[in-house]
Protein backbone atom coordinates (compact mmCIF):
# COMPACT_ATOMS: atom_id res chain seq x y z
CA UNK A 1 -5.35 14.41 -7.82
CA UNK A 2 -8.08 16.16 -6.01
CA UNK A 3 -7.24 15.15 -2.45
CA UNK A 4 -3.78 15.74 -3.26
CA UNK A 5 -5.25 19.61 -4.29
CA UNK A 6 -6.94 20.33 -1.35
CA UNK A 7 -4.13 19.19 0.77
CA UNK A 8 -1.99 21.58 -1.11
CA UNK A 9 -4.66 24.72 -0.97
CA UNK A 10 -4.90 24.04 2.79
CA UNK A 11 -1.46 24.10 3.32
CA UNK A 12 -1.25 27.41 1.44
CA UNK A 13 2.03 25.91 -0.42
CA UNK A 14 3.54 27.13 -3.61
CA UNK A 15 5.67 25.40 -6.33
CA UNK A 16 8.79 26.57 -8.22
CA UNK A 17 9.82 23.75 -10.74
CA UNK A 18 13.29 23.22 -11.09
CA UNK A 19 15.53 25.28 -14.00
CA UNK A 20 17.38 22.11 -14.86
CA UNK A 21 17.58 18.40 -13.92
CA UNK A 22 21.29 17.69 -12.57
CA UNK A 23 23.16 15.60 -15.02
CA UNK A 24 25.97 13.11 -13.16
CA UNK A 25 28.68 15.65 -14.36
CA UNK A 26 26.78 18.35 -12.97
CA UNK A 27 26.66 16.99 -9.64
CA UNK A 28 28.92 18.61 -7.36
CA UNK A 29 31.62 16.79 -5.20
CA UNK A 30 34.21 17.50 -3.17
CA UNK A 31 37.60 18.03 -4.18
CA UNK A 32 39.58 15.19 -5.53
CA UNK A 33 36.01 12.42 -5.68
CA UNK A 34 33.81 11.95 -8.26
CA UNK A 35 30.61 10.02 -8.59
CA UNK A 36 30.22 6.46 -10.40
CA UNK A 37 27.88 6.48 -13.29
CA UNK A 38 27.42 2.82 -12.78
CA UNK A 39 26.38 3.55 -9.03
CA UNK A 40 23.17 1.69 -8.84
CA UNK A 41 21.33 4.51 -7.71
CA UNK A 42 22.37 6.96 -10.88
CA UNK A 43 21.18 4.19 -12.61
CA UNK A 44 17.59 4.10 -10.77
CA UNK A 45 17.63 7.95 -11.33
CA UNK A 46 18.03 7.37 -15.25
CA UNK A 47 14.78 5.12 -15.29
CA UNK A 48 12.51 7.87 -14.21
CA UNK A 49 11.10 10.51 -15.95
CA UNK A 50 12.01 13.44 -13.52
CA UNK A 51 10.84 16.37 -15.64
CA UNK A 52 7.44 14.84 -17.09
CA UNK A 53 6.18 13.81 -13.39
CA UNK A 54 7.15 17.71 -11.92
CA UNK A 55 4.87 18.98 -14.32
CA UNK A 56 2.05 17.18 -12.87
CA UNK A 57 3.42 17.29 -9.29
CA UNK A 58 3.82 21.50 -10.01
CA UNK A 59 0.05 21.62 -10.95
CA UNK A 60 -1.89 20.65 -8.08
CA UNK A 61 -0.33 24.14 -6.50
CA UNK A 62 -2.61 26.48 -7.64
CA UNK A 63 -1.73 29.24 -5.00
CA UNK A 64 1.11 31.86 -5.55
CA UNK A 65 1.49 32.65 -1.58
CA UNK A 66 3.14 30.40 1.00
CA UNK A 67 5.75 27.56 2.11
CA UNK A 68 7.66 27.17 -0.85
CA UNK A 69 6.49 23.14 -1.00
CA UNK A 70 9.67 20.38 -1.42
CA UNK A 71 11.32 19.42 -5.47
CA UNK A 72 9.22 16.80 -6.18
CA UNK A 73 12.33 14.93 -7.07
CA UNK A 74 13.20 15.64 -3.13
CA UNK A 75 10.05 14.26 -2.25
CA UNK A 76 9.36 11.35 -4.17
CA UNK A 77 13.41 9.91 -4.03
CA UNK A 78 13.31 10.12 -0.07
CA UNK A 79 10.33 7.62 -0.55
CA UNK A 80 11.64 5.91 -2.71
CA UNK A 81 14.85 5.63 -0.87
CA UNK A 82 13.06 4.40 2.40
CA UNK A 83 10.67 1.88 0.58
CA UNK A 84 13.76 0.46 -0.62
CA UNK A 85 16.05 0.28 2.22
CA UNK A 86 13.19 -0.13 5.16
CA UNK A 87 13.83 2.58 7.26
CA UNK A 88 12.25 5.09 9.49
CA UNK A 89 10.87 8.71 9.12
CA UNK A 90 14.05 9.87 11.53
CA UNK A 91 16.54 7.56 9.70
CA UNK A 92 15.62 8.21 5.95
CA UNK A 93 17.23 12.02 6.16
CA UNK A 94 19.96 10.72 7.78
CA UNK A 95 21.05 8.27 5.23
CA UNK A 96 20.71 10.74 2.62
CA UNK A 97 22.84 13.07 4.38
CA UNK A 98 25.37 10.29 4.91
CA UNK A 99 25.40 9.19 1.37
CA UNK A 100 26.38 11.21 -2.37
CA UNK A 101 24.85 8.88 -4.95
CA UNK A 102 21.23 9.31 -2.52
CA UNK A 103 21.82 13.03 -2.47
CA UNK A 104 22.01 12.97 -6.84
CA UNK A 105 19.13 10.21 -6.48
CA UNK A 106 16.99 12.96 -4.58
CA UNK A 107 17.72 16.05 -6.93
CA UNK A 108 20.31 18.00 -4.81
CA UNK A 109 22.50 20.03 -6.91
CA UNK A 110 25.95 18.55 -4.86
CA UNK A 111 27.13 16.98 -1.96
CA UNK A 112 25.73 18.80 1.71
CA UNK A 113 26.83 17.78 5.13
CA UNK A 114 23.53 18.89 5.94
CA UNK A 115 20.14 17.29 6.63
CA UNK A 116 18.05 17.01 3.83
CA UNK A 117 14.84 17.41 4.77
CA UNK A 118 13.09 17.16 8.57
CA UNK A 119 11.40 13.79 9.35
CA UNK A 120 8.49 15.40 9.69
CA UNK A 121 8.54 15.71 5.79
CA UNK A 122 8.09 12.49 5.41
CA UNK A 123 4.84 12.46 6.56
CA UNK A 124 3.76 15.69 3.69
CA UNK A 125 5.15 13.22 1.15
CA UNK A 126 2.85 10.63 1.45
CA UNK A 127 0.20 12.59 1.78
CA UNK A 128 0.38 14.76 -1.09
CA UNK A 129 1.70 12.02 -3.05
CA UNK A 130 -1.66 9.75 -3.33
CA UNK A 131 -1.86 6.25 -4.62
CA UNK A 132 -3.45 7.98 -7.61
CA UNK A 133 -0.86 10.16 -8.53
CA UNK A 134 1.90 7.18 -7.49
CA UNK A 135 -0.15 5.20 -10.27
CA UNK A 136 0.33 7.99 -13.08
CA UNK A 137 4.19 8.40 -11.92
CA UNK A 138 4.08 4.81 -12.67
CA UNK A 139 2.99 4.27 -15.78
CA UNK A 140 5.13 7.60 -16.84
CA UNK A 141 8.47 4.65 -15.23
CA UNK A 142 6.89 1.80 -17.78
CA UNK A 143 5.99 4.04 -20.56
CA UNK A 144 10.11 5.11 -20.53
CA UNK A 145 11.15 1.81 -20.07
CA UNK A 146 9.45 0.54 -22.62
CA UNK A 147 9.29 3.19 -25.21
CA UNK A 148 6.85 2.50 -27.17
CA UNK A 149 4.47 5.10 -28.92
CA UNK A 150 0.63 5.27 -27.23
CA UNK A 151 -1.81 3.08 -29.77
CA UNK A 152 -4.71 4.97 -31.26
CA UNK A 153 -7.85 5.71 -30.23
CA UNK A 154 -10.05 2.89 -31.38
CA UNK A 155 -12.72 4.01 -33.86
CA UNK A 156 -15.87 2.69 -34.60
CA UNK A 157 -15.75 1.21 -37.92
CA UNK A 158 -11.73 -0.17 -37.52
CA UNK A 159 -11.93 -3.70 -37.36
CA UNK A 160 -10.61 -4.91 -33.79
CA UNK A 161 -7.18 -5.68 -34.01
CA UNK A 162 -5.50 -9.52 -33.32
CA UNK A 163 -5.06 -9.95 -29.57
CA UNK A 164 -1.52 -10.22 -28.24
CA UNK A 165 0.28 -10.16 -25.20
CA UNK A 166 0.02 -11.81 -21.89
CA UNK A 167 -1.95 -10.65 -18.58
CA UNK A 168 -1.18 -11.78 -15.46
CA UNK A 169 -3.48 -11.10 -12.45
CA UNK A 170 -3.00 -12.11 -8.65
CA UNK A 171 -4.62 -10.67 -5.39
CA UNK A 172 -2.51 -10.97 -1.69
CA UNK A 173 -2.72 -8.69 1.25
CA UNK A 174 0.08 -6.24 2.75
CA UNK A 175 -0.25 -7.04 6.33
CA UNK A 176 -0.44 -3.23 8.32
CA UNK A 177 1.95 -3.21 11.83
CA UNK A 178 -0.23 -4.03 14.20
CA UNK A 179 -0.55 -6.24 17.16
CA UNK A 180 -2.69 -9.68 16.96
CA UNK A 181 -5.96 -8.68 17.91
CA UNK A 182 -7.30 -11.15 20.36
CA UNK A 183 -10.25 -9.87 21.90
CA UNK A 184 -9.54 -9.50 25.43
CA UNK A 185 -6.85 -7.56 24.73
CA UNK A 186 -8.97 -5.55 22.47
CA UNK A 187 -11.72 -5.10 25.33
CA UNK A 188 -8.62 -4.14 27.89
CA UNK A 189 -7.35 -1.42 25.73
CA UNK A 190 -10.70 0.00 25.27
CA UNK A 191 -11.30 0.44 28.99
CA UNK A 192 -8.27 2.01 29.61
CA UNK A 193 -9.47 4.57 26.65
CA UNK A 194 -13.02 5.15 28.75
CA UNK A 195 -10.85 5.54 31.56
CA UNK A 196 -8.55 8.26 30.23
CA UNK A 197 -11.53 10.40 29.10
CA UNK A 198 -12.80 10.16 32.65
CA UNK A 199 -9.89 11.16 34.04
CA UNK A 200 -10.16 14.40 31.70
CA UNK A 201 -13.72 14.81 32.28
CA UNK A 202 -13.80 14.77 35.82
CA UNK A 203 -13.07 18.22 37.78
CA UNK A 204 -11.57 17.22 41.32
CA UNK A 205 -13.53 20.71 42.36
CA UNK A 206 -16.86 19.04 41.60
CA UNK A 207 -16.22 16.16 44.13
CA UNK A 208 -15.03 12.88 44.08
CA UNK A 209 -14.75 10.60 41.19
CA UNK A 210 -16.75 7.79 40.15
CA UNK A 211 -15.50 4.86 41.04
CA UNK A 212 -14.53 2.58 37.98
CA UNK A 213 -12.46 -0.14 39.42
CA UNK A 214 -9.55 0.05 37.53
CA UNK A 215 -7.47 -1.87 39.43
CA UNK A 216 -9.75 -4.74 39.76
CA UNK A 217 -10.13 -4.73 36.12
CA UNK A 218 -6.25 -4.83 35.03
CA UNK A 219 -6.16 -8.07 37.63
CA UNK A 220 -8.89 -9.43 35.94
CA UNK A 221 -7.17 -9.07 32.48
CA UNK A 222 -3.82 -10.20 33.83
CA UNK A 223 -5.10 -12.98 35.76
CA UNK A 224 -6.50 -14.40 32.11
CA UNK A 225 -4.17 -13.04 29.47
CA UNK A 226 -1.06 -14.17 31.61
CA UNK A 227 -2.32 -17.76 31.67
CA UNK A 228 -0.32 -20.19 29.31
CA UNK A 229 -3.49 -22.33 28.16
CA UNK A 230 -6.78 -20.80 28.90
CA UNK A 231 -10.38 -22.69 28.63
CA UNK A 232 -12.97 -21.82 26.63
CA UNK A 233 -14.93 -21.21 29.67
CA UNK A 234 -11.91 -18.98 31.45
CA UNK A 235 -12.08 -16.72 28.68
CA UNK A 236 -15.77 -16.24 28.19
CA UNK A 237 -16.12 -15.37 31.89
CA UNK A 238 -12.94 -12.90 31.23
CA UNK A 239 -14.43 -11.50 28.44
CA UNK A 240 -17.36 -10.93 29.81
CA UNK A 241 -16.25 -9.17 32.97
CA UNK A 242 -14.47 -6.77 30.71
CA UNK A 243 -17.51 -6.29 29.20
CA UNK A 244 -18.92 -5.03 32.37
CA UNK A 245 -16.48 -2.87 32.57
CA UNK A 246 -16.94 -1.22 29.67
CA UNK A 247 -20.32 -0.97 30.16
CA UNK A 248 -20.11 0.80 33.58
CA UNK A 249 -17.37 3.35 31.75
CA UNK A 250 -18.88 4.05 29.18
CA UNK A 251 -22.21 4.92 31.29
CA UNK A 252 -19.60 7.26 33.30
CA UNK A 253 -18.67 9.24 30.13
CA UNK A 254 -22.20 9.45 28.47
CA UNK A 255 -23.15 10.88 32.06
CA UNK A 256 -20.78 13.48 32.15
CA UNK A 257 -21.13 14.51 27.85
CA UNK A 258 -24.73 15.12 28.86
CA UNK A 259 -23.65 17.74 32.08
CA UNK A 260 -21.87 19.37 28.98
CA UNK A 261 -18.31 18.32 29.75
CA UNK A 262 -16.61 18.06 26.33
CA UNK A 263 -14.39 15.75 24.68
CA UNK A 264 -11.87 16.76 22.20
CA UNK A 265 -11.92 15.70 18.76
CA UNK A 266 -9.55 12.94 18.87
CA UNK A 267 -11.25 11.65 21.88
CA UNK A 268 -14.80 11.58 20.27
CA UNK A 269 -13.69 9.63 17.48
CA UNK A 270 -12.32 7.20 19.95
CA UNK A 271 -15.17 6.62 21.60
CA UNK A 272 -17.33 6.04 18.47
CA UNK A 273 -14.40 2.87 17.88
CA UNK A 274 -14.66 1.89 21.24
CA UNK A 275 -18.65 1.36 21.50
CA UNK A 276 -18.52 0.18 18.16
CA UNK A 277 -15.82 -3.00 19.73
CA UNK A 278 -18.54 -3.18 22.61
CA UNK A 279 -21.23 -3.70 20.21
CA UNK A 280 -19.28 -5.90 18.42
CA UNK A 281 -17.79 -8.11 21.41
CA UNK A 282 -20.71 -8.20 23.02
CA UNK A 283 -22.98 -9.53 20.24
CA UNK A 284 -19.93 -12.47 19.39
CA UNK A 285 -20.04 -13.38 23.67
CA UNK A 286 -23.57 -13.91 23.24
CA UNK A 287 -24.13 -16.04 20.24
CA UNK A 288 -20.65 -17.58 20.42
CA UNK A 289 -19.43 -16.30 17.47
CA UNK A 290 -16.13 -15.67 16.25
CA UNK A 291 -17.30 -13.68 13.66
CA UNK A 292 -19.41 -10.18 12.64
CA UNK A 293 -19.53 -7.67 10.15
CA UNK A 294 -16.69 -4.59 9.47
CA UNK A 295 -14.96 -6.40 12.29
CA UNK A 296 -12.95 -3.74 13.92
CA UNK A 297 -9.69 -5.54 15.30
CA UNK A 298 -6.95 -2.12 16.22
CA UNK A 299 -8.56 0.60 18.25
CA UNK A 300 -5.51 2.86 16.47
CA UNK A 301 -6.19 1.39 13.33
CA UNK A 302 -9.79 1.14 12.87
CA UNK A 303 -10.49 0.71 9.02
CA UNK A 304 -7.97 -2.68 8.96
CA UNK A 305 -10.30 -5.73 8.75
CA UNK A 306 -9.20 -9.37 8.93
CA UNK A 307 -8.46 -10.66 5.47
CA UNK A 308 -9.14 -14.93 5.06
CA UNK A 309 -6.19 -15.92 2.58
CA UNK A 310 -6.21 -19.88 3.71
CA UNK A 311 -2.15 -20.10 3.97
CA UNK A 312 -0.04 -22.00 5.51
CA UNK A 313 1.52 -19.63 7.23
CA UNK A 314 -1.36 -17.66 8.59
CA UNK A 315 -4.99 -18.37 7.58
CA UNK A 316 -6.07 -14.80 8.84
CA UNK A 317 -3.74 -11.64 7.89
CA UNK A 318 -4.68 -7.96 8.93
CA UNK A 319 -4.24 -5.06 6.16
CA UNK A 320 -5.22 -3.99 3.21
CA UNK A 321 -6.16 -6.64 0.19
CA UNK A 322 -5.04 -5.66 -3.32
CA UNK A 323 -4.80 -7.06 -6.73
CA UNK A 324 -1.48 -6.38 -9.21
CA UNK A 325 -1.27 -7.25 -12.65
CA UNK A 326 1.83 -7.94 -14.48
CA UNK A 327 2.91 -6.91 -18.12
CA UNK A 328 6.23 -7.64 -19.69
CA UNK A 329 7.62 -7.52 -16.36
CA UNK A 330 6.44 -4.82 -14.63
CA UNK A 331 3.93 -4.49 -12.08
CA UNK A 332 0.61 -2.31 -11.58
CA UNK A 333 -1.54 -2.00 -8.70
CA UNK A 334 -5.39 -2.88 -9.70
CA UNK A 335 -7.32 -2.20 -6.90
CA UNK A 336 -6.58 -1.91 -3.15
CA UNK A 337 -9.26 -1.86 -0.77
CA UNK A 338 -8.97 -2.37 3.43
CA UNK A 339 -12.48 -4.02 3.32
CA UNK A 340 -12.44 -8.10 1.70
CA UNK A 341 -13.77 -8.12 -1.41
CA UNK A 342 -13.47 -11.37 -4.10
CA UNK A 343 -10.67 -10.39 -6.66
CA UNK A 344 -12.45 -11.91 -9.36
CA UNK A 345 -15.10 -9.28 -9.74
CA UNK A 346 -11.99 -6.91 -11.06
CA UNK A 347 -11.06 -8.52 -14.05
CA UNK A 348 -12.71 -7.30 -16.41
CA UNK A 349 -11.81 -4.06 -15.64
CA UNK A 350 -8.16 -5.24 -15.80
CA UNK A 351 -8.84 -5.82 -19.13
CA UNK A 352 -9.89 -3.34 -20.18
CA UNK A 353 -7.50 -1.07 -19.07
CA UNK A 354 -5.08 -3.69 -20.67
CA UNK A 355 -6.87 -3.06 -23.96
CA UNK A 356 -6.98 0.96 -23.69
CA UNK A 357 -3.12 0.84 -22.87
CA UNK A 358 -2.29 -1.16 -25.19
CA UNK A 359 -4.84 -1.12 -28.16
CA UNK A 360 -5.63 -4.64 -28.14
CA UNK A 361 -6.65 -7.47 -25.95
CA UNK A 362 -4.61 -9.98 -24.61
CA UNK A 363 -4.08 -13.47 -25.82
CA UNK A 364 -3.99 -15.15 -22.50
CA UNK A 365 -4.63 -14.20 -19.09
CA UNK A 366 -2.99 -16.03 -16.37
CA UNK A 367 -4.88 -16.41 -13.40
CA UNK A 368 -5.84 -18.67 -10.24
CA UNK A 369 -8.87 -20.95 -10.44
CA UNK A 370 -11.05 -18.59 -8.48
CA UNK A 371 -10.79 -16.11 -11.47
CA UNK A 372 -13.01 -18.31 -13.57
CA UNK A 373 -16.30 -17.82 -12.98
CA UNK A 374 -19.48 -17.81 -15.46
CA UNK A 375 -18.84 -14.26 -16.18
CA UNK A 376 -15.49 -13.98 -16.64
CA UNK A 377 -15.39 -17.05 -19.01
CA UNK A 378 -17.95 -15.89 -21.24
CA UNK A 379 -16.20 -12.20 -21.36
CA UNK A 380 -12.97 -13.68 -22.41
CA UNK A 381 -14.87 -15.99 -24.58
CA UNK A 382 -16.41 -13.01 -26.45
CA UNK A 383 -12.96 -11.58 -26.95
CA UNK A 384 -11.07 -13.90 -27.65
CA UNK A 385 -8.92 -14.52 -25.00
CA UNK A 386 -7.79 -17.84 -23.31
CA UNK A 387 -7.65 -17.66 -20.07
CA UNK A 388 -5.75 -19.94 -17.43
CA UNK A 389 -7.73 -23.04 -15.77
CA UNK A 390 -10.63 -26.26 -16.41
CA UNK A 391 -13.46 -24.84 -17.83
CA UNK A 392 -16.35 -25.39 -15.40
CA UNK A 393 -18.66 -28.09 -14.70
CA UNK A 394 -18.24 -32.18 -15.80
CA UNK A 395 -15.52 -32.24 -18.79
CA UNK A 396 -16.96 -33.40 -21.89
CA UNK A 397 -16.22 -36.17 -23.15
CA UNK A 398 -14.72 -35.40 -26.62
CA UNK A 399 -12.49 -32.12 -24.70
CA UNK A 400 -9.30 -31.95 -26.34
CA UNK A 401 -6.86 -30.34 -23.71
CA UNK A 402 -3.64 -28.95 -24.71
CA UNK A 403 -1.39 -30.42 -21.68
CA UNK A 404 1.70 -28.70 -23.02
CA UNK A 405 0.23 -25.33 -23.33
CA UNK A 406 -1.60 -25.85 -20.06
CA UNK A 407 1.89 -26.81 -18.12
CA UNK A 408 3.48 -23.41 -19.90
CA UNK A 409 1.04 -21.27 -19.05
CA UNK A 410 1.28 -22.98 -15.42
CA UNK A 411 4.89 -22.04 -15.14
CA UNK A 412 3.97 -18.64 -16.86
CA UNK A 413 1.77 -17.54 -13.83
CA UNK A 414 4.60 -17.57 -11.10
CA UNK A 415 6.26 -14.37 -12.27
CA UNK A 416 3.50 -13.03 -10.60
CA UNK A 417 4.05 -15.18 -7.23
CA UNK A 418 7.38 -13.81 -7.76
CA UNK A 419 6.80 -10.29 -7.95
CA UNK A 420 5.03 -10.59 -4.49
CA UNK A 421 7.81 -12.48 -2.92
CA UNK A 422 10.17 -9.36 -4.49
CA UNK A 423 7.94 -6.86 -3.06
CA UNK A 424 7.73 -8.11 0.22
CA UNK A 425 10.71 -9.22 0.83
CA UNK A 426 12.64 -5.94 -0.86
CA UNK A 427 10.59 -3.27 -0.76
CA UNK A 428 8.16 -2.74 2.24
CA UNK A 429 4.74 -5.06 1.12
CA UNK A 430 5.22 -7.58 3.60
CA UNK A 431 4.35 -5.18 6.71
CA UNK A 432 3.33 -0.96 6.24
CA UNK A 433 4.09 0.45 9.00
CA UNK A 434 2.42 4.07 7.98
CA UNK A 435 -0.25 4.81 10.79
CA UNK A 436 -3.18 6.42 8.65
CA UNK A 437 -5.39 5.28 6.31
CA UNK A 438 -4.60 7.23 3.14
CA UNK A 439 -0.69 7.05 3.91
CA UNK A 440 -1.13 3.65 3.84
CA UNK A 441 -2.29 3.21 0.61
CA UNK A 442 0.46 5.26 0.00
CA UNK A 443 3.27 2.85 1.03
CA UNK A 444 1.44 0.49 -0.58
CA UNK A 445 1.39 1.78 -3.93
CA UNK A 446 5.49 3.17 -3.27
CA UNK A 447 5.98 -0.81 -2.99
CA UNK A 448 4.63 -1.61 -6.44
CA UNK A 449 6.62 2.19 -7.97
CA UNK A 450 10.15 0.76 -6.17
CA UNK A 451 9.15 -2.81 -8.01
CA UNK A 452 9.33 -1.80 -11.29
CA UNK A 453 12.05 1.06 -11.19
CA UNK A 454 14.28 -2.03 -10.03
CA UNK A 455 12.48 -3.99 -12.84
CA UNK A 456 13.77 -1.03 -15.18
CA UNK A 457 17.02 -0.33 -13.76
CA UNK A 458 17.98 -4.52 -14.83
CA UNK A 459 17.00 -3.77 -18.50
CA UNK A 460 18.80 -0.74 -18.73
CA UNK A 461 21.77 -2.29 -17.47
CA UNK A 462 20.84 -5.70 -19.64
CA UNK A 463 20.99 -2.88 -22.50
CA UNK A 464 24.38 -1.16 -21.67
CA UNK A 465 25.95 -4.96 -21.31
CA UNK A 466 24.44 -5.46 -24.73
CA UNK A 467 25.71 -2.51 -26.29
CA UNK A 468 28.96 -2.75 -24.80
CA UNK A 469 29.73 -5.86 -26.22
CA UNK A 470 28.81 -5.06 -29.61
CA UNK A 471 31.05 -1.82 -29.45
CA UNK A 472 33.92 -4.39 -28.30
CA UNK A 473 33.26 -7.10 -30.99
CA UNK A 474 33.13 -4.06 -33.68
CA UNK A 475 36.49 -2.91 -32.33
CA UNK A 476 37.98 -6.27 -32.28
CA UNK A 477 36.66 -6.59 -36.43
């Protein structure tokens, strides 16, 4: 909520909240159409709480002077409707304009040949709508779906009530759109970068450039990279010409920064990432190493770190690592961190936020094996709770193991496998392809919001099939 406050004070944006949500009947058409109640995205706009979220979208605008800022239900339905679908910045108001029911979906009051919003928007959206404020929005999505009234505040002399309920925890990584970092590639691009800030440094009035061998360099690279099967050896001595490169660059730039030529932001920060990939190349080339600390593997991209998942598929994946936990079918986002961390050091604090949600513990959490360590077991232990796996160590010898429960509780845990194949697959996890850090996080946690409002949108349909068939059987009585 903060960031998302002083984005809006320095952006000297106001709010007006909206007089009235439009109704289906409301929404305006042109003459002789109408739009379908059953169209699957009225139904997606009946699962969220429109009115509750604008009152916490309207406060972070504290000024009265300004841009009047987007409806939030413009804002948040044009990312919802390009998390879904998969689109671009350009093509998301586009679609929109093309289509009614996405129009309704978005908050417009009727049907506009018009565009929406600019593309540029998009970009606004994601930053003023934070992971943090995408995790309230959803929890406001489950709290309507579900309908149940909040529990209590625990008191102190209450006896803890009977734990109930399953929890079901999993950790994968949402690989971010970038290209395979190999390192001579990485070395090549970060030349080039030294290059174009000598280029801007140098005045062609002070005398000729410094000579940086450009050209001798790219035919190095290419001479290597271009090479079907490369040795060891052909690599290390490729590597470590770019290095030289680098080296003699770099010495250029530092030269010229102290003469007081000056570097624009952008450019600063660039070369802070690109002595940091020296640093880093250069200490793997000499202990022949494949591996170092904060590894930095996109010069655009420099928080994503290489994440070790041991698939199949790909042992190494490059984004952010984050751990959901599933409830009665819908999905929340745990934690999400760029940086590899182990996802069992969460749990408890999934828990626990289980328990102040719900007013209770859970009777089982479902888990992988690497979930179960010392602490964990002896927290769940404590409470109560039975969670998934052997215990640890040599199994005694009078163990009594429940092989039927065990199997369920097996089968149990792949809703959770499934709600990462769904989010993938469906609605953007398998590859963000925002540029920034924060906006990011932002798709990210969209992903999980899209999940669960097509989670919703199944049981309020299950419910209208239900209650349409009991109207029928009481008319056929």
């Amino acid at each position: 909520m903060y960031q998302a406050k002083k984005l809006a004070d320095r952006m000297r944006a106001m709010y007006k909240k909206q007089s009235k949500q439009v109704g289906v009947s409301d929404f305006g058409m042109p003459l002789g159409l109408k739009l379908d109640p059953e169209n699957r995205w009225v139904k997606k706009a009946e699962t969220i709480p429109w009115e509750e979220i604008e009152e916490r979208y309207a406060a972070l605008f504290e000024s009265e002077k300004g841009n009047v800022a987007k409806p939030l239900r413009l804002a948040l339905g044009a990312l919802i409707v390009q998390t879904e679908r998969g689109i671009s910045d350009a093509e998301t108001p586009l679609q929109i304009q093309e289509t009614p029911c996405l129009q309704y979906f978005c908050g417009m009051p009727g049907y506009r040949d018009e565009l929406p919003i600019e593309a540029s928007s998009m970009v606004h959206f994601r930053k003023r709508l934070t992971p943090e404020i995408l995790g309230e929005i959803n929890e406001m999505i489950i709290a309507k779906a579900e309908n149940k009234p909040e529990p209590p505040p625990p008191g102190d002399d209450e006896p803890e009530p009977p734990n109930e309920g399953t929890l079901t925890v999993d950790a994968t990584c949402a690989p971010q759109n970038i290209r395979y970092p190999l390192d001579l590639s990485l070395l090549n691009e970060a030349r080039e970068n030294l290059e174009r800030m000598i280029d801007e440094l140098h005045d062609p009035a002070e005398g000729v450039k410094p000579r940086t061998y450009r050209r001798k360099a790219r035919k190095d690279y290419l001479n290597t990279t271009r090479k079907k099967k490369k040795s060891e050896k052909e690599l290390r001595r490729a590597i470590k010409k770019q290095l030289n490169y680098i080296k003699r660059d770099w010495g250029i730039v530092t030269d010229y920064l102290a003469n007081e030529k000056e570097l624009s932001e952008q450019r600063l920060a660039q070369l802070e990432i690109v002595e940091l990939v020296y640093e880093q190349q250069l200490f793997m080339w000499e202990y022949r190493v494949h591996q170092v600390e904060n590894r930095i593997v996109s010069l655009s991209q420099p928080w994503v770190r290489p994440i070790v998942r041991g698939k199949a598929k790909a042992k190494t994946e490059f984004g952010a690592k984050l751990d959901i936990s599933v409830v009665n079918g819908f999905t929340r986002l745990e934690h999400s961190s760029f940086d590899a961390y182990n996802e069992s050091e969460n749990l408890i604090e999934t828990i626990e936020r289980f328990r102040a949600r719900e007013g209770h513990y859970p009777e089982r959490v479902l888990a992988d094996a690497i979930y179960r360590t010392t602490e964990n077991l002896k927290y769940c232990a404590k409470h109560h709770i039975r969670l998934l796996g052997k215990p640890l160590g040599r199994p005694k010898k009078d163990a009594v193991v429940d092989k039927k429960q065990t199997r369920i509780d097996e089968i149990d845990r792949i809703e959770v496998e499934r709600k990462f194949s769904h989010a993938k697959g469906s609605f953007g996890l398998g590859l963000i392809r925002a540029r920034l850090k924060e906006t990011s996080q932002t798709a990210i946690a969209l992903s999980i919001l899209a999940l669960n409002i097509a989670h919703a949108g199944r049981i309020l349909r299950a419910l209208f099939r239900w209650w349409f068939a009991i109207r029928n059987l009481a008319f056929v009585q």
